[in-house]
Protein backbone atom coordinates (compact mmCIF):
# COMPACT_ATOMS: atom_id res chain seq x y z
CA UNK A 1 -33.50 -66.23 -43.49
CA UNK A 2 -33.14 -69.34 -46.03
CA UNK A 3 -32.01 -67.92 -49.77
CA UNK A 4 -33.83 -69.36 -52.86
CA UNK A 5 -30.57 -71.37 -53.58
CA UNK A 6 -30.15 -73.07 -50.06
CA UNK A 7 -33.85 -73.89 -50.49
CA UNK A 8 -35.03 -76.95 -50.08
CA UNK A 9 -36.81 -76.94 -53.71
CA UNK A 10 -33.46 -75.93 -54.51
CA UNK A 11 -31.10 -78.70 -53.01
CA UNK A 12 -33.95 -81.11 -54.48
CA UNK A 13 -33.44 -80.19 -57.60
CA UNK A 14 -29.23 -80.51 -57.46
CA UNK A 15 -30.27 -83.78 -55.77
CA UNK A 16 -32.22 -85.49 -59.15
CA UNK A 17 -29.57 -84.06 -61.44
CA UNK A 18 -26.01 -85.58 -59.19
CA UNK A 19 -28.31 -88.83 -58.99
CA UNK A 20 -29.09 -88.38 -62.41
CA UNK A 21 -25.51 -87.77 -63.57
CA UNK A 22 -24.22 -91.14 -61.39
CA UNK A 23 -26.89 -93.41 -63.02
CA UNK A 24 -25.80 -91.72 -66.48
CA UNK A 25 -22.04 -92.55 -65.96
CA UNK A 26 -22.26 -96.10 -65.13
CA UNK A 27 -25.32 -96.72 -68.15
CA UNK A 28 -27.88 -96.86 -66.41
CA UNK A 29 -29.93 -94.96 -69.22
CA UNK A 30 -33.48 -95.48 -67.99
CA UNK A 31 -32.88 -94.41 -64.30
CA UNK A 32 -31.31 -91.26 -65.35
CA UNK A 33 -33.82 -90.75 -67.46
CA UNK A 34 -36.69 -90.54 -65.13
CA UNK A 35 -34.44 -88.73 -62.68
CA UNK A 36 -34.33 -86.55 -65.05
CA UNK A 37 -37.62 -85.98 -66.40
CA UNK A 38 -38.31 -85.14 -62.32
CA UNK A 39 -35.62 -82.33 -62.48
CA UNK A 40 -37.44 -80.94 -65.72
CA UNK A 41 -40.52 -81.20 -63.70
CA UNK A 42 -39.26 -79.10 -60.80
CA UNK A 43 -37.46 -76.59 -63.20
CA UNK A 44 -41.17 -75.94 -64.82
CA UNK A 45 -42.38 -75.62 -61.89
CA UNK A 46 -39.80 -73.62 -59.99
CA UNK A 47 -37.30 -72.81 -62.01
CA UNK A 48 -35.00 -69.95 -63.56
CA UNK A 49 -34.57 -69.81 -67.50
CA UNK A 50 -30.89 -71.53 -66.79
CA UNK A 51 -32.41 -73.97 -64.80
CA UNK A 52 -34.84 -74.50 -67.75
CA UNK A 53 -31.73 -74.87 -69.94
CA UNK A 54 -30.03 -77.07 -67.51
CA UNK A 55 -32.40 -79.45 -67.07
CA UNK A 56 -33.28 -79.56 -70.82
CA UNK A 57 -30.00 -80.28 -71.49
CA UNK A 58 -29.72 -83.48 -68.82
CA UNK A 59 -33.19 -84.71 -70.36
CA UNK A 60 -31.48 -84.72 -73.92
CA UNK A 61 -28.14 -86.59 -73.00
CA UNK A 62 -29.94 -89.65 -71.71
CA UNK A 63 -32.01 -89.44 -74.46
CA UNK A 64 -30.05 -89.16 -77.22
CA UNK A 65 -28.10 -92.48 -75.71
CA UNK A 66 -31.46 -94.18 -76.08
CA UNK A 67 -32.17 -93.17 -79.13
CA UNK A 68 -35.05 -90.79 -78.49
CA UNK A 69 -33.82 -87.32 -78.31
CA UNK A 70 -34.53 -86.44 -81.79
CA UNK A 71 -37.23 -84.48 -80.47
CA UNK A 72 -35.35 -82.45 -78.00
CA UNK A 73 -32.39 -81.10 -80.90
CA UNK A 74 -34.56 -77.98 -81.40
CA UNK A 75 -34.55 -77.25 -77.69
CA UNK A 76 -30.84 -77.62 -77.78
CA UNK A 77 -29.69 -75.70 -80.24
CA UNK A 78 -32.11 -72.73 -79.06
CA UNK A 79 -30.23 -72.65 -75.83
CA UNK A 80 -26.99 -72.27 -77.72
CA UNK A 81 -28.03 -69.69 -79.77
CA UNK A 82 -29.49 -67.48 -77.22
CA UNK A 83 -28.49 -68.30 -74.04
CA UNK A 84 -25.37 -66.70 -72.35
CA UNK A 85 -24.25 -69.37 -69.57
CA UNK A 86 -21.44 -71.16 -70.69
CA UNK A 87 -21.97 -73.86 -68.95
CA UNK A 88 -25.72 -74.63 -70.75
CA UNK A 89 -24.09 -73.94 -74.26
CA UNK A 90 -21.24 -76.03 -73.42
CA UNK A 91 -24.11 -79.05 -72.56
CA UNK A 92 -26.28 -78.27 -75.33
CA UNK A 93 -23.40 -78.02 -78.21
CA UNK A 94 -21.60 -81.84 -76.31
CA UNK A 95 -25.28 -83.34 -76.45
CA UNK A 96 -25.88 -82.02 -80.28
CA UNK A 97 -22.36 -83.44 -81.36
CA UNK A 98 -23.25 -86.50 -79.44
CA UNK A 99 -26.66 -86.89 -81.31
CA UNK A 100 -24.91 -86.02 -84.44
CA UNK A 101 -21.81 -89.19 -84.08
CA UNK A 102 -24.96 -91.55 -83.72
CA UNK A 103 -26.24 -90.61 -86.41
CA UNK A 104 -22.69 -90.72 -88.82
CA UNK A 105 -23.17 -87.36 -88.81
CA UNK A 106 -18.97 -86.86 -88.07
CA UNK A 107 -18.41 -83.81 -89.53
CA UNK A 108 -21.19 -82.32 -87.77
CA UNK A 109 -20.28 -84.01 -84.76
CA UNK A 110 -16.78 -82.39 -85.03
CA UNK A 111 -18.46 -78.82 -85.51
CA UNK A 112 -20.51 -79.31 -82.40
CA UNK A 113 -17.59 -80.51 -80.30
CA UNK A 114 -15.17 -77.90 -81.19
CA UNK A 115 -18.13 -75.03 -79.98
CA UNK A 116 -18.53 -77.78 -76.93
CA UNK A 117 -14.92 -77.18 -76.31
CA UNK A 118 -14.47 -73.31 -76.67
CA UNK A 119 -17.31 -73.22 -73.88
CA UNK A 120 -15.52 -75.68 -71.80
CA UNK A 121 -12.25 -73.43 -71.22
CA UNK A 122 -14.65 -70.28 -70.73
CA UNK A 123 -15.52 -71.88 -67.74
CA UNK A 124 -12.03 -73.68 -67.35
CA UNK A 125 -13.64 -76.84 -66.57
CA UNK A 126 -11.30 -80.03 -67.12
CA UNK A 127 -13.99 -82.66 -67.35
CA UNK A 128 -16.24 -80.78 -69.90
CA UNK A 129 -12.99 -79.82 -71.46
CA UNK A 130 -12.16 -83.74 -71.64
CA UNK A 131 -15.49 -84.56 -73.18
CA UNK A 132 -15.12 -82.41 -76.18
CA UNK A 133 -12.02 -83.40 -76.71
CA UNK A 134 -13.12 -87.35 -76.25
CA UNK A 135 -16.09 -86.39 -78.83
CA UNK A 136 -13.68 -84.45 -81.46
CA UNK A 137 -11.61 -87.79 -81.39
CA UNK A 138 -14.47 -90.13 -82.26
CA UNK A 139 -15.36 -87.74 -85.02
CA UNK A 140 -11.96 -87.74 -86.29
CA UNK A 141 -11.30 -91.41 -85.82
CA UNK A 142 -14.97 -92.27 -87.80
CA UNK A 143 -12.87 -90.50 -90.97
CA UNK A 144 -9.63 -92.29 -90.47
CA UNK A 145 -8.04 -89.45 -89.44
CA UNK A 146 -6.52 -91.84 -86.81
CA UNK A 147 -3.65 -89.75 -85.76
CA UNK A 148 -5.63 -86.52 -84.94
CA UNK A 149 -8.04 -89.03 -83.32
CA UNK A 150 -4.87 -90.26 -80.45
CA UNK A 151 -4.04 -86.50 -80.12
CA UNK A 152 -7.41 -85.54 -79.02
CA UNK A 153 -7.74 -88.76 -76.64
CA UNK A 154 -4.84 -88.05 -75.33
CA UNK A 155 -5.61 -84.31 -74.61
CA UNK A 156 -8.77 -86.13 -72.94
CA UNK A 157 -6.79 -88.21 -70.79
CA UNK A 158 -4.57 -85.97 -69.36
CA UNK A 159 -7.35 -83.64 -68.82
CA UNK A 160 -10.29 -86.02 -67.06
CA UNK A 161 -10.08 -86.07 -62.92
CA UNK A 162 -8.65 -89.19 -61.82
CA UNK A 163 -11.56 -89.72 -59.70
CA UNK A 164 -13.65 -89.94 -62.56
CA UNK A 165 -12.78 -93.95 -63.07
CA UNK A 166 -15.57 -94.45 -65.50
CA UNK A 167 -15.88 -91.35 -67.65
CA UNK A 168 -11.68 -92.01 -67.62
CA UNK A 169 -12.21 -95.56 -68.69
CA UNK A 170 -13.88 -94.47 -71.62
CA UNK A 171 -11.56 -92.21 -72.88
CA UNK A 172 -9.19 -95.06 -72.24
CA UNK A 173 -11.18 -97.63 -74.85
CA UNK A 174 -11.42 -95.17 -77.78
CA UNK A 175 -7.40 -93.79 -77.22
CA UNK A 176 -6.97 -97.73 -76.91
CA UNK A 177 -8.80 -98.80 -79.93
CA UNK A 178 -7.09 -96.20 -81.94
CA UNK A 179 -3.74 -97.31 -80.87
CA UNK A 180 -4.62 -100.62 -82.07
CA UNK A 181 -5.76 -99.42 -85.50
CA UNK A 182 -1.74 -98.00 -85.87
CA UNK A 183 -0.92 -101.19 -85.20
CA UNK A 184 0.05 -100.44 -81.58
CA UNK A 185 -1.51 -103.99 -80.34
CA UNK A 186 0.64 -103.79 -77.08
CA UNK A 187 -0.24 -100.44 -76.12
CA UNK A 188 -3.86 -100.80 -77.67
CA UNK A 189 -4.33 -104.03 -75.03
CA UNK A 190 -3.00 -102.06 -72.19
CA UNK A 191 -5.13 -99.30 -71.86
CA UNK A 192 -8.33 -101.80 -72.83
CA UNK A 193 -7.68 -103.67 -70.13
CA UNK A 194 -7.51 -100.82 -67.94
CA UNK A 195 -10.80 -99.69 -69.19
CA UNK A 196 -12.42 -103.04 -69.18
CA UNK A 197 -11.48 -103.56 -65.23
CA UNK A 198 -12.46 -100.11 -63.82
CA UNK A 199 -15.64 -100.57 -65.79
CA UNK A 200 -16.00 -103.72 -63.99
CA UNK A 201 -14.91 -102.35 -60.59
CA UNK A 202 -17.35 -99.56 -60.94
CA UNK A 203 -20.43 -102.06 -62.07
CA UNK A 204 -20.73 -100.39 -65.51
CA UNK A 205 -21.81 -103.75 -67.14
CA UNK A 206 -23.34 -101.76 -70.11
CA UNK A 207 -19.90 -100.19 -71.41
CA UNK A 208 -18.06 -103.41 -70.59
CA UNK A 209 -19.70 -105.04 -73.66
CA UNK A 210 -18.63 -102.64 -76.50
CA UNK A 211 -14.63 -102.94 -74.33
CA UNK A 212 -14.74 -106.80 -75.17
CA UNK A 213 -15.54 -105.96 -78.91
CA UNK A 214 -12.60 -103.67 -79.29
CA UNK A 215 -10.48 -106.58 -77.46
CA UNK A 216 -11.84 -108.80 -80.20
CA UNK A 217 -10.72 -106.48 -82.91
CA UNK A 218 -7.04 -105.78 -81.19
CA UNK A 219 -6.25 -109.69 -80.41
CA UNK A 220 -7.43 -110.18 -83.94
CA UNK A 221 -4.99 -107.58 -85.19
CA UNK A 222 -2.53 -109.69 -83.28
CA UNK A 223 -2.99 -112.48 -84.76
CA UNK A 224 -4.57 -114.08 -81.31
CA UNK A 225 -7.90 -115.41 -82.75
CA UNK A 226 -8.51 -117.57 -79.60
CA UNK A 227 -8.59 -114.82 -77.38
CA UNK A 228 -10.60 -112.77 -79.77
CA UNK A 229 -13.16 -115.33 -79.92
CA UNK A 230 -13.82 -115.57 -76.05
CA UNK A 231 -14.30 -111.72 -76.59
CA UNK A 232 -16.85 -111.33 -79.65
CA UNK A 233 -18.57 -114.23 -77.99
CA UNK A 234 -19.40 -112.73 -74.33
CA UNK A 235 -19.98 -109.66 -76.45
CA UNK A 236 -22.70 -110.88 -78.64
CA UNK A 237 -23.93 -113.01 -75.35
CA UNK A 238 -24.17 -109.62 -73.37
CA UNK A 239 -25.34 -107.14 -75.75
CA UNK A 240 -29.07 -108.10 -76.25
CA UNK A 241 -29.18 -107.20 -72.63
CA UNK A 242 -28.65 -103.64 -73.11
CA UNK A 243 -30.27 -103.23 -76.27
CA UNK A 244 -26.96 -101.94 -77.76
CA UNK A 245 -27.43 -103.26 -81.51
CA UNK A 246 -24.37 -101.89 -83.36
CA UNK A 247 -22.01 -103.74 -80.45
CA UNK A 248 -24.28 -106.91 -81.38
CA UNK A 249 -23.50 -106.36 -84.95
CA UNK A 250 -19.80 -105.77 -84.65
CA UNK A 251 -19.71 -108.94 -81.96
CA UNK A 252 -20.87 -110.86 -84.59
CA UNK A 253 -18.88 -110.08 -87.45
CA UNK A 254 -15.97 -110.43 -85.41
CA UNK A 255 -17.19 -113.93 -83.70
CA UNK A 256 -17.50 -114.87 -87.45
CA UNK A 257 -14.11 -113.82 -88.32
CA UNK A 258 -11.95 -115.16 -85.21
CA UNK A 259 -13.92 -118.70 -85.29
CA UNK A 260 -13.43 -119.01 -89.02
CA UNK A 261 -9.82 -118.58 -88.87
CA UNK A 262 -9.97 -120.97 -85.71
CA UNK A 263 -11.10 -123.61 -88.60
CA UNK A 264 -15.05 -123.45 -86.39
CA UNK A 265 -17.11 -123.66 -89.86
CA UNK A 266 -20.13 -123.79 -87.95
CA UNK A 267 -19.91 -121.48 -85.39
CA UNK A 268 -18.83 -118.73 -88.09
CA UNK A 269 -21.44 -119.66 -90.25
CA UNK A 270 -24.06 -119.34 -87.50
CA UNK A 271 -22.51 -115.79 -86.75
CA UNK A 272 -23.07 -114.46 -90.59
CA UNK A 273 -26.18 -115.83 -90.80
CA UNK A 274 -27.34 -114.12 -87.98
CA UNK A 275 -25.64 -111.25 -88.89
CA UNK A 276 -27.85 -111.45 -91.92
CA UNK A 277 -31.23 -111.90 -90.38
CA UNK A 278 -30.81 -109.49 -88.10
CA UNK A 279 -28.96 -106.08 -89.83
CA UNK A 280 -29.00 -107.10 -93.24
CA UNK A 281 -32.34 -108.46 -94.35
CA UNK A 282 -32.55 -110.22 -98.04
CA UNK A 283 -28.99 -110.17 -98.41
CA UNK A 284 -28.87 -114.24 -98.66
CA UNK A 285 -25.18 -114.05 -99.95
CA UNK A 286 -24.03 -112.46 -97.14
CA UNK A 287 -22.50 -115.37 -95.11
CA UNK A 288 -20.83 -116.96 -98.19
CA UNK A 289 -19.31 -113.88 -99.01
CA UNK A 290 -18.06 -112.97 -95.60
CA UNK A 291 -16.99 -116.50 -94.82
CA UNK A 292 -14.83 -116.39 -98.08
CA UNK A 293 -13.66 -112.61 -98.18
CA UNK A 294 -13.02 -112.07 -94.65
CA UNK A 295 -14.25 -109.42 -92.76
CA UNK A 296 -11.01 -107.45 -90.26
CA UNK A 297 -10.10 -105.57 -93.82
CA UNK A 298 -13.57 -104.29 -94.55
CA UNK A 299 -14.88 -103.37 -90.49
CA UNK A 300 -14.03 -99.98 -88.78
CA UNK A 301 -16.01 -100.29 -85.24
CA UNK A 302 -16.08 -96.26 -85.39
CA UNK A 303 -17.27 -95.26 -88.75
C-alpha cells in the first residue's frame, strides 16, 4: 500500500521545490518563482502545517530577491515564533535576515542570521549552516567590521559542499571582496576569479555581473585602472538585463572613476551624469563633484 509521503502528490510537490531551488541558485528569480507559487498551491491544497511553512518559506526567498516579499515578512516570522521544525525556522529567520540586508537593515540582518544559524546546527546541516554564516558576514562587512566579516566567510567556506559550485562561488565573492578591502588585492583577485568562472561554468549570468563590479573595485585598489574599466563597463552593459539597479549604480561610479584616472574625460563624464539621472535626481552637481573628488574613498559596495 503507497504511504502519503511516497505519494505521487507527494513526490510532486518535492519535485516544484528541487526545481525551484536549481532555478533559485543560478538567478533565475522568475522561474523559481512560479515554481514556487505551484508548490504553495499544492501545500493548500494537500498539505501538512510544515508543508504550509515550507512552502511559505520558498515563496518568500525568491521574493524577497525581487523585491516583493514585503508582504510575506508577517508569514515568516509567524512560523518562527510558533512553529517547532527546525528546519522551517531556520528558512524563515535566513529569508527575514535576507529581507532585512536589502533593506540596510544590518543589524537586524545580523539578529536574524545568528537565530538562522542556531537552527542550522540543530539540524547539523552544513549548507544552511554556511548560509548564516555567509549572511552574518555581509551584515558585519556593511558596518566595517571587515575582520569579523573574513571570519564568518571563511567559516562559510569551509562549511558549503563542494558540489555546491554556485552557492560556493558566492561565498567566494563576498570573502574575496573583503580581502580586497584589507588590502589583500592578490588574494582578493584569486578567489574572484574563482567565483567569476564557476559562475560562468554553471550559466549563472545574473551573479556574474555584481563579480565584475567587485573586480572593478579590487584592480582599482591595485592601482590597475585599465582592467577595472573593462570590468565596470561589461558591468553596467549587463546589469539592465537583470534589473539589478544597485550593481548598475556601483558599475557606474566605478566606470567613472577607472576612466577618469585613464585621462577618458568623456567617458567618465557620461558615467556621472548618468549616475545622476538615474539614482540621484536634481543633484546637477553631482558629476563635477565626483569627477573632481573622486569616488574609491567615499564607495563601500556592501553598506
Amino acid at each position: 500500500m503507497e504511504t502519503t509521503l511516497d505519494s505521487p502528490r507527494r513526490r510532486d510537490f518535492s519535485l516544484l521545490r528541487r526545481r525551484a531551488r536549481q532555478a533559485y541558485r543560478v538567478g533565475r528569480f522568475e522561474e523559481a518563482l512560479a515554481l514556487y507559487e505551484r508548490a504553495w498551491e499544492w501545500a493548500q491544497r494537500h498539505g501538512e502545517p510544515d508543508d504550509l511553512d515550507r512552502a511559505l518559506c520558498g515563496r518568500a526567498s525568491v521574493a524577497i530577491e525581487l523585491r516583493r516579499g514585503d508582504d510575506l515578512l508577517g508569514g515568516l516570522r509567524t512560523v518562527l515564533m510558533r512553529s517547532a521544525n527546525n528546519e522551517n525556522c531556520f528558512l524563515a529567520a535566513n529569508n527575514i535576515g535576507r529581507a532585512y540586508e536589502l533593506q540596510r537593515q544590518h543589524k537586524k540582518a545580523a539578529f536574524y542570521a545568528r537565530i538562522a544559524r542556531d537552527h542550522a546546527r540543530r539540524v547539523s546541516s552544513r549548507e544552511w549552516l554556511a548560509s548564516a554564516h555567509n549572511l552574518l558576514g555581509n551584515a558585519c562587512l556593511a558596518e566595517s567590521r571587515v575582520e569579523e566579516a573574513v571570519v564568518e566567510y571563511s567559516a562559510a567556506l569551509e562549511l558549503v559542499p563542494a558540489a555546491m559550485t554556485t552557492w560556493r562561488a558566492l561565498i567566494e565573492q563576498n570573502l574575496g571582496y573583503a580581502r580586497a578591502t584589507q588590502g589583500d588585492h592578490m588574494t582578493g583577485l584569486r578567489l574572484l576569479w574563482q567565483s567569476l568562472r564557476a559562475l560562468r561554468a554553471a550559466g549563472a549570468w545574473r551573479y556574474m555581473t555584481a563579480v565584475r563590479v567587485d573586480l572593478a573595485f579590487t584592480y582599482l585598489e591595485a592601482e590597475r585602472p585599465q582592467r577595472a574599466l573593462l570590468h565596470a563597463r561589461r558591468a553596467v552593459v549587463e546589469a539592465p538585463g537583470h534589473d539589478d539597479s544597485d550593481t548598475l549604480k556601483n558599475g557606474l561610479y566605478l566606470c567613472g572613476e577607472a576612466a577618469n584616472r585613464l585621462g577618458l574625460a568623456g567617458e567618465a563624464r557620461a558615467c556621472f551624469e548618468r549616475l545622476q539621472r538615474e539614482f540621484f535626481h536634481g543633484n546637477d552637481r553631482l558629476p563635477d563633484f565626483l569627477l573632481t573628488v573622486g569616488v574609491r574613498k567615499m564607495l563601500s559596495l556592501r553598506a
